[in-house]
C-alpha atoms as a PDB file:
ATOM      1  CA  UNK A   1      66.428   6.823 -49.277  1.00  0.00           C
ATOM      2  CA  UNK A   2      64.043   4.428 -47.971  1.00  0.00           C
ATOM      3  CA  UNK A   3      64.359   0.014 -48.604  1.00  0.00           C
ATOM      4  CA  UNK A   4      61.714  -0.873 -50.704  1.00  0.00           C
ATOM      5  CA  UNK A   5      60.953  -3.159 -47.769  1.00  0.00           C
ATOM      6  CA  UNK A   6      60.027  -0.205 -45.421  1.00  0.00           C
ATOM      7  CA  UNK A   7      57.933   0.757 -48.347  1.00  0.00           C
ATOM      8  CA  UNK A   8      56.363  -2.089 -49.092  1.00  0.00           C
ATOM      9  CA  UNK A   9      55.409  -2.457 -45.154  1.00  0.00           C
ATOM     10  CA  UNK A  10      53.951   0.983 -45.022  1.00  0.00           C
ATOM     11  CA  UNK A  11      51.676   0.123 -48.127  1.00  0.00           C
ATOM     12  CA  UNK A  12      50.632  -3.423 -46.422  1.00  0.00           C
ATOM     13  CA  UNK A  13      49.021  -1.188 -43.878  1.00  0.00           C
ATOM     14  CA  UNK A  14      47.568   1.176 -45.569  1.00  0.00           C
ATOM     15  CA  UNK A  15      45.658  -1.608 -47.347  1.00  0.00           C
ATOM     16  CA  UNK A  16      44.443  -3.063 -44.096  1.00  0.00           C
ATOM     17  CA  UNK A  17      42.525   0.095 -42.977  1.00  0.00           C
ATOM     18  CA  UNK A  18      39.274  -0.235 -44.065  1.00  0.00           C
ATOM     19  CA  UNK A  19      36.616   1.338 -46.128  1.00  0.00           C
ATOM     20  CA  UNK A  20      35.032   4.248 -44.148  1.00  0.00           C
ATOM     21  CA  UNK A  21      37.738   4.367 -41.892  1.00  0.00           C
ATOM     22  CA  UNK A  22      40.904   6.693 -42.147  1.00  0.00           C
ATOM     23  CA  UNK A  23      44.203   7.022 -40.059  1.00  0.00           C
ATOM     24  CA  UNK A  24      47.128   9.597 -40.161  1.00  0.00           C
ATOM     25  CA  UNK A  25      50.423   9.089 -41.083  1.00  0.00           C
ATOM     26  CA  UNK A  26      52.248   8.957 -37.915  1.00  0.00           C
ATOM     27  CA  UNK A  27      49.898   6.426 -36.882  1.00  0.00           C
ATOM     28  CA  UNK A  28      50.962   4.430 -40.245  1.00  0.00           C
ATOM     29  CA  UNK A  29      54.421   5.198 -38.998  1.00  0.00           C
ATOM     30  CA  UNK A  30      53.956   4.096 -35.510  1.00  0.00           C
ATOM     31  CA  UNK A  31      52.480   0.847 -36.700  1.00  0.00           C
ATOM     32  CA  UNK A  32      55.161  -0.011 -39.110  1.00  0.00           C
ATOM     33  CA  UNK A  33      57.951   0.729 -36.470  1.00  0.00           C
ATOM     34  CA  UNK A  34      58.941   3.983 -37.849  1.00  0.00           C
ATOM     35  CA  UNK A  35      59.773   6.071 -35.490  1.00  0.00           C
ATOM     36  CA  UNK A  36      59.007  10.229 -36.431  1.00  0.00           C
ATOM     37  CA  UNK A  37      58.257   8.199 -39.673  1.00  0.00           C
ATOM     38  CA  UNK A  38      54.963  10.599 -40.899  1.00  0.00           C
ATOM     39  CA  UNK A  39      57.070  11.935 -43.708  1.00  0.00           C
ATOM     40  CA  UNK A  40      58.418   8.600 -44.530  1.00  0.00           C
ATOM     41  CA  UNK A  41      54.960   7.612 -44.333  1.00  0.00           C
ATOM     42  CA  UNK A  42      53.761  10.076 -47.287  1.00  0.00           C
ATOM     43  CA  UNK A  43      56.555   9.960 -49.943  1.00  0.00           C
ATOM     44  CA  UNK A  44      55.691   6.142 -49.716  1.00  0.00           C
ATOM     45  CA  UNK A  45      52.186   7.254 -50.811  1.00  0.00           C
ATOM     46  CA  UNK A  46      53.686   9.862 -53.010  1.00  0.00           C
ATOM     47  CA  UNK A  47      55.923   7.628 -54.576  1.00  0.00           C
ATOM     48  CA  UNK A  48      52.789   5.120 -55.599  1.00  0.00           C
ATOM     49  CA  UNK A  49      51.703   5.370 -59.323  1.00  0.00           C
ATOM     50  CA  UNK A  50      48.042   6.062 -60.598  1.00  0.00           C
ATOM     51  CA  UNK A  51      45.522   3.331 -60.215  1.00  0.00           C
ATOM     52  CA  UNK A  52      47.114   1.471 -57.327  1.00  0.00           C
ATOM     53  CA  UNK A  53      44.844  -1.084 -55.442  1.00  0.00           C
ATOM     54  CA  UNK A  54      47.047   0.856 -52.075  1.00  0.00           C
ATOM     55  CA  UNK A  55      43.678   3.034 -50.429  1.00  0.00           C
ATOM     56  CA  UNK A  56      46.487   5.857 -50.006  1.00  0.00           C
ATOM     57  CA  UNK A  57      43.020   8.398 -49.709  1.00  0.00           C
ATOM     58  CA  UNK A  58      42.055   7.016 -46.165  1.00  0.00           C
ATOM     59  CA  UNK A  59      45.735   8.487 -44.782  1.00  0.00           C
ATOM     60  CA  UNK A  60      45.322  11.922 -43.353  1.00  0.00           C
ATOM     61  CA  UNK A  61      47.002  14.428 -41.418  1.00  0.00           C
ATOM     62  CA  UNK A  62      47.131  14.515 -37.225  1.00  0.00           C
ATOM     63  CA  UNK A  63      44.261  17.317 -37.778  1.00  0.00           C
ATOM     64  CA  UNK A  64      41.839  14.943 -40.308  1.00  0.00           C
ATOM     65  CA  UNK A  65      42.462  16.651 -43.131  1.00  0.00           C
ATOM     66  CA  UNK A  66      44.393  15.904 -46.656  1.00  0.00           C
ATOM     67  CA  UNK A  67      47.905  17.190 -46.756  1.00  0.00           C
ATOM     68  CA  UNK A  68      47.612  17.117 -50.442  1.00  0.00           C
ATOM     69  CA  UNK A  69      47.251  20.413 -52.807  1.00  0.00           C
ATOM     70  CA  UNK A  70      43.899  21.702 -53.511  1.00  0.00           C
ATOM     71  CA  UNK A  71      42.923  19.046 -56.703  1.00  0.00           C
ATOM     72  CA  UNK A  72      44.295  16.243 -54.757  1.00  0.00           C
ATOM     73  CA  UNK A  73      42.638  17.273 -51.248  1.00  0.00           C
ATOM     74  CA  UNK A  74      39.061  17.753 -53.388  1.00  0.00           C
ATOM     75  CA  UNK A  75      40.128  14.264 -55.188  1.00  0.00           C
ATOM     76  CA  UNK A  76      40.754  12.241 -51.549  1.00  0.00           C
ATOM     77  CA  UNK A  77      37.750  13.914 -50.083  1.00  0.00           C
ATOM     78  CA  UNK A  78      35.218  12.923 -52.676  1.00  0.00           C
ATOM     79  CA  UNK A  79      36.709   9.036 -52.497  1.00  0.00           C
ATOM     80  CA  UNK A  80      36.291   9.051 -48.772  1.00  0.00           C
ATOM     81  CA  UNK A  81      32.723  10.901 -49.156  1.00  0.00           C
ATOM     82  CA  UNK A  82      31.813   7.620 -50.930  1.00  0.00           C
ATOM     83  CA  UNK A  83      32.904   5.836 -48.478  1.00  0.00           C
ATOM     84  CA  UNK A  84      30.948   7.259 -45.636  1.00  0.00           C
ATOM     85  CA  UNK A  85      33.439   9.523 -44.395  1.00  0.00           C
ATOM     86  CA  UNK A  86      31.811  13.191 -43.660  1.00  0.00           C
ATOM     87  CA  UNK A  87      33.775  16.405 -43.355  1.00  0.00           C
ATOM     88  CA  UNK A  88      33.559  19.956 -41.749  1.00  0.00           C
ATOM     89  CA  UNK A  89      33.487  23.180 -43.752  1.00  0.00           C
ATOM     90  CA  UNK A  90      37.007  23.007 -42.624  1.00  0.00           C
ATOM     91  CA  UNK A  91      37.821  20.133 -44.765  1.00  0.00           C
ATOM     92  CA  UNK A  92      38.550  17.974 -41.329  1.00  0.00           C
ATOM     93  CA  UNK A  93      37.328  14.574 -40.187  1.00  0.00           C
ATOM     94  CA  UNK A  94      36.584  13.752 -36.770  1.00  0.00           C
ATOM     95  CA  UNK A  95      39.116  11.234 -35.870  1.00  0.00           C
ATOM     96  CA  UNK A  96      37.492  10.073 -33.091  1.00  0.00           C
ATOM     97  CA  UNK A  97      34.140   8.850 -35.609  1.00  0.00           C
ATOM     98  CA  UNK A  98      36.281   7.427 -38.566  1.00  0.00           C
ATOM     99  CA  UNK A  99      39.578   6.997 -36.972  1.00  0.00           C
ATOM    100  CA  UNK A 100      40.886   3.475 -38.173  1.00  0.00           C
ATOM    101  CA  UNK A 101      41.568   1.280 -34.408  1.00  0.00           C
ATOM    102  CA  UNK A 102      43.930  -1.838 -35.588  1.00  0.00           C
ATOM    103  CA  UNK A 103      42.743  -5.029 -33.969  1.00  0.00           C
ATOM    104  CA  UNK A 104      45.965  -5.843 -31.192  1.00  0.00           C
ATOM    105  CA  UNK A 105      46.620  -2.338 -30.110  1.00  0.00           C
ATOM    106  CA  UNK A 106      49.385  -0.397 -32.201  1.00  0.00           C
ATOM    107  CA  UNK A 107      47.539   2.536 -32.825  1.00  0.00           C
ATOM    108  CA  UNK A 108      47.234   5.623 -30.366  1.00  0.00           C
ATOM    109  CA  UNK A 109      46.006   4.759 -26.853  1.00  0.00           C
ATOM    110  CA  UNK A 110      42.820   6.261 -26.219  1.00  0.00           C
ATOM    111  CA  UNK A 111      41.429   7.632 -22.837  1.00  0.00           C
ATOM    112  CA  UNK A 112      38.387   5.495 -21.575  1.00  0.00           C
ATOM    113  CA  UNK A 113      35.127   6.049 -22.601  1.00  0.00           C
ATOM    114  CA  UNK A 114      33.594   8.995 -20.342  1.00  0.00           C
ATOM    115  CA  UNK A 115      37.833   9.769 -19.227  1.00  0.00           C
ATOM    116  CA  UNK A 116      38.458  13.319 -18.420  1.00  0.00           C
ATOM    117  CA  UNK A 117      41.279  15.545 -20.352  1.00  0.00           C
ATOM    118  CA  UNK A 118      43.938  17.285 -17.928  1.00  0.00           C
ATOM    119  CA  UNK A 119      45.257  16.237 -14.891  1.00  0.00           C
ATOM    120  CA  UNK A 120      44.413  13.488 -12.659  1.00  0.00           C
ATOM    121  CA  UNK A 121      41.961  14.259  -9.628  1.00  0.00           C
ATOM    122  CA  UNK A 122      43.684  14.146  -6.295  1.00  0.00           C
ATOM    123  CA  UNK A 123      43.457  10.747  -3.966  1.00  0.00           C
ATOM    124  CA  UNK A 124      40.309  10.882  -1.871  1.00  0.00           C
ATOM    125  CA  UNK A 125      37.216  11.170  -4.875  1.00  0.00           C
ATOM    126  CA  UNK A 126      35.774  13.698  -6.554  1.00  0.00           C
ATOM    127  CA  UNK A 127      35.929  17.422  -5.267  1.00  0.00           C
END
């Protein structure tokens, strides 16, 4: 099991992400120096009792979405609704829009603004 300290660290994050902004639980992990920590990461939330001041609704899965049953995913939608977050039919999130980016790094690197996916071009320019 878990030290209450790695606990308490992983809820001292989530309460720095801000309202309108969401980020997944291996990001949490990463952040709090957990490595393959994303399950760590939600029975911490799991383990927090009703009412908390700990925002445990803006964590999501790597795809945007709640990995909570179907009362709890409605539940963590509707609070993030009223924050400004917006979802798909799906019940995703774009990351990208409401993804939470730490001041000092410590989240996922991102590619550039404008970057390309896939391999790098070959020396010598553009084709």
């Amino acid at each position: 099991m878990p030290s209450v300290s790695t606990y308490q660290r992983i809820y001292a994050l989530v309460c720095r992400i801000p309202r309108g902004r969401v980020a997944t639980y291996g990001q949490v992990a990463r952040l709090a120096g957990l490595a393959n920590g994303a399950r760590q990461v939600g029975y911490a939330l799991h383990a927090l009792r009703e009412g908390t001041a700990v925002p445990w609704h803006r964590v999501l899965n790597a795809r945007g979405a709640s990995s909570l049953g179907p009362g709890g995913a409605e539940t963590q939608r509707i609070m993030l609704a009223k924050e400004g977050v917006r979802f798909d039919a799906g019940g995703r999130t774009s990351l990208a829009r409401h993804g939470w980016r730490p001041r000092g790094g410590g989240g996922r690197a991102r590619r550039p603004e404008g970057a390309r996916r896939g391999r790098p071009s070959r020396a010598g320019g553009p084709r």
